[in-house]
N, C-alpha and C. Protein backbone atom coordinates (compact mmCIF):
# COMPACT_ATOMS: atom_id res chain seq x y z
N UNK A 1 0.82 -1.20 0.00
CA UNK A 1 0.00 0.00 0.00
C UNK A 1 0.87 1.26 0.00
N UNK A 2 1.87 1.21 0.46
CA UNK A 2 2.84 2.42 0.79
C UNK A 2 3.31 2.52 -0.02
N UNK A 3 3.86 1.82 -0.63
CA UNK A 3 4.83 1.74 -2.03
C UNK A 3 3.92 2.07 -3.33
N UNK A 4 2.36 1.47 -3.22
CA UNK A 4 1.49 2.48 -4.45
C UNK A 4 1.44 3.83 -4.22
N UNK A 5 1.34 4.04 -2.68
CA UNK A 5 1.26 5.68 -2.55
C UNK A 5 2.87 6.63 -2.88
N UNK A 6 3.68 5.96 -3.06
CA UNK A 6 4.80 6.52 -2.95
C UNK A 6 5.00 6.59 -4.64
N UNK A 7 4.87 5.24 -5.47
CA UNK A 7 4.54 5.03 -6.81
C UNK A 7 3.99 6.34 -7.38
N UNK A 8 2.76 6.15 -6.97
CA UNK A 8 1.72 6.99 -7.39
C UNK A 8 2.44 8.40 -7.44
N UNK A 9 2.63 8.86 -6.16
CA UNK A 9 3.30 10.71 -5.82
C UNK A 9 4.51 10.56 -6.78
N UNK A 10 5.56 9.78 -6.92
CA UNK A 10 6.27 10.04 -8.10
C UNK A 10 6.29 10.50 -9.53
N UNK A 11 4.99 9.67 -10.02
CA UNK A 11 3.93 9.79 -11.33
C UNK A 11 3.50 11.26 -11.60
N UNK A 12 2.58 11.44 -10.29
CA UNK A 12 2.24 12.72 -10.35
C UNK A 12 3.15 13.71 -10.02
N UNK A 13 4.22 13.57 -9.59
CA UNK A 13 5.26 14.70 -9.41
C UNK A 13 6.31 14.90 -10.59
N UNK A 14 6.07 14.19 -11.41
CA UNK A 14 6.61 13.62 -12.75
C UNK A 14 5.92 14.36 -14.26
N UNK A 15 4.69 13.97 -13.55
CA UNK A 15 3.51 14.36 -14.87
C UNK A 15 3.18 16.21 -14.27
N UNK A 16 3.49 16.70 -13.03
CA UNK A 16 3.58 18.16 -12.98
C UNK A 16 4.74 19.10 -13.38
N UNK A 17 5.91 17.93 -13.37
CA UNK A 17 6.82 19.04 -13.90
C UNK A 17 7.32 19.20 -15.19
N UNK A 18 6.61 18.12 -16.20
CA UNK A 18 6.52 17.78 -17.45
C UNK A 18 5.75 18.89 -18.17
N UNK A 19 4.35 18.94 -17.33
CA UNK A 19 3.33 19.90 -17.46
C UNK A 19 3.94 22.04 -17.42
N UNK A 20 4.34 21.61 -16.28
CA UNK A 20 4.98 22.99 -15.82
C UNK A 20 6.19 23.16 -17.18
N UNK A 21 7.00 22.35 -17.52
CA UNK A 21 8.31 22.86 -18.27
C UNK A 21 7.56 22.67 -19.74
N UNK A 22 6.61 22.33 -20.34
CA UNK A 22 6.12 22.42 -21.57
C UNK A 22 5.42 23.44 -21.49
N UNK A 23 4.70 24.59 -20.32
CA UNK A 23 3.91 25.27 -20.71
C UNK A 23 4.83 26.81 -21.23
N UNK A 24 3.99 27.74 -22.19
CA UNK A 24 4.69 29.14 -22.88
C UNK A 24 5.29 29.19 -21.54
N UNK A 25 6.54 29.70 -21.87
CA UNK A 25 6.50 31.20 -20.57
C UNK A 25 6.35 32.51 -21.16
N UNK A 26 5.82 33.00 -20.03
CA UNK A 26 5.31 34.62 -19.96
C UNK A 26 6.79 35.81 -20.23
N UNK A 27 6.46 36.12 -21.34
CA UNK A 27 8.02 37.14 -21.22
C UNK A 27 6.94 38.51 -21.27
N UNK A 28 7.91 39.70 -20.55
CA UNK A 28 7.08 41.03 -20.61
C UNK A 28 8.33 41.50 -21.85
N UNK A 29 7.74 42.87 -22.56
CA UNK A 29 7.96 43.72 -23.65
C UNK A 29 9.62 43.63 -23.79
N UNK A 30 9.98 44.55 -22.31
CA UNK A 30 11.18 44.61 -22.04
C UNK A 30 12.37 43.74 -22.13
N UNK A 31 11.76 42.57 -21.53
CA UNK A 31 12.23 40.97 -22.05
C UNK A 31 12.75 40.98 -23.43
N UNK A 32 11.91 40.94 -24.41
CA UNK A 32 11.50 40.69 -25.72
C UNK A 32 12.62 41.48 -26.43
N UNK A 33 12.60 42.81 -26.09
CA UNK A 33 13.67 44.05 -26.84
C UNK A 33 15.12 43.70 -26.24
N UNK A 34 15.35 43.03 -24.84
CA UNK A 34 16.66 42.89 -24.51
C UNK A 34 17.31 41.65 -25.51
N UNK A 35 16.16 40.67 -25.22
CA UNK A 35 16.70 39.20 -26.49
C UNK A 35 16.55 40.22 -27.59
N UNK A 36 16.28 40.43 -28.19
CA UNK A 36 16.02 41.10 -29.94
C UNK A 36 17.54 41.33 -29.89
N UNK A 37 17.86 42.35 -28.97
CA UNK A 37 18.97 43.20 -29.30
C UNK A 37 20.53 42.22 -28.78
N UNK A 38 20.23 41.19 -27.79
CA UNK A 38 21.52 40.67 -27.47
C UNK A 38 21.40 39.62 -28.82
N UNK A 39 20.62 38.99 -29.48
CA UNK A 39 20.47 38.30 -30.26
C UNK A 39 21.10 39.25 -31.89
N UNK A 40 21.09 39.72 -32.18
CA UNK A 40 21.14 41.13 -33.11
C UNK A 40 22.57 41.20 -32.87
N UNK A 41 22.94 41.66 -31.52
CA UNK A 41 24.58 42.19 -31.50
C UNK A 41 25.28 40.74 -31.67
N UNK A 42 24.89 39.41 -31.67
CA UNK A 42 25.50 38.70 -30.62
C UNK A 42 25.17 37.21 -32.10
N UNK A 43 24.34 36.96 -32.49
CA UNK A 43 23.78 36.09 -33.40
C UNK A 43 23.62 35.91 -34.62
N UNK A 44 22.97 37.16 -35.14
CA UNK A 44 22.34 37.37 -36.27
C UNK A 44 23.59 37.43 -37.42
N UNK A 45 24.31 37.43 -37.22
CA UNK A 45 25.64 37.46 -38.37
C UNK A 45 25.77 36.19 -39.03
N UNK A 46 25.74 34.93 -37.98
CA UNK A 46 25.67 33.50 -38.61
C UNK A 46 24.07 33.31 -38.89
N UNK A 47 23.66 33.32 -37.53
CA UNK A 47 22.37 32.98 -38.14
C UNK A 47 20.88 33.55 -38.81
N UNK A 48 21.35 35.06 -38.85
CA UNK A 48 20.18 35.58 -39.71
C UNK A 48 19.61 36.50 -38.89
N UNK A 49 19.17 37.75 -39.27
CA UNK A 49 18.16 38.54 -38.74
C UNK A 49 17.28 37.93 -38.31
N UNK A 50 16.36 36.82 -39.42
CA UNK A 50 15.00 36.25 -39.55
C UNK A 50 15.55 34.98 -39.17
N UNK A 51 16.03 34.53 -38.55
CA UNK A 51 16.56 33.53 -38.13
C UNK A 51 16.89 31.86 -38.98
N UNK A 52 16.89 32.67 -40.32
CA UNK A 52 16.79 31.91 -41.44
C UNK A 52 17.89 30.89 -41.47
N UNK A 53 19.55 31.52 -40.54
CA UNK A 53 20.42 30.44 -40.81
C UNK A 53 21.61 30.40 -41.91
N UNK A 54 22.54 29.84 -41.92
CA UNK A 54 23.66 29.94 -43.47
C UNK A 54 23.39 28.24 -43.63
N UNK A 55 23.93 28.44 -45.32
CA UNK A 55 23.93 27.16 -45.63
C UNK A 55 25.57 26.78 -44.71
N UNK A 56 25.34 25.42 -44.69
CA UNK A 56 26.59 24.69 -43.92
C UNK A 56 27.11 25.10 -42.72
C-alpha cells in the first residue's frame, strides 16, 4: 500500500513538472527588446536577422 502511494506521488510529481516545463513562458515587452537586441549584436551574423540560418 505504501509503495502504491509513494509510486503513485512520483507519477504525479513527474507528470507536474513535465506539465509545468512544456507550458509558454510569460516574457514582458522589455524581455523581448533585450533578447532582440543581445540576439542582433550577438547572433544574427551567422544565423540571420529572420533567423533563417547559413547554408553549412
Amino acid at each position: 500500500m505504501i509503495a502504491a502511494l509513494i509510486g503513485a506521488a512520483i507519477i504525479t510529481g513527474l507528470g507536474v513538472a513535465y506539465f509545468n516545463y512544456e507550458l509558454p513562458r510569460l516574457r514582458t515587452a522589455e524581455q523581448i527588446a533585450l533578447g532582440r537586441s543581445v540576439y542582433m549584436a550577438n547572433c544574427a551574423q551567422c544565423h540571420g536577422a529572420q533567423l533563417e540560418g547559413q547554408p553549412d
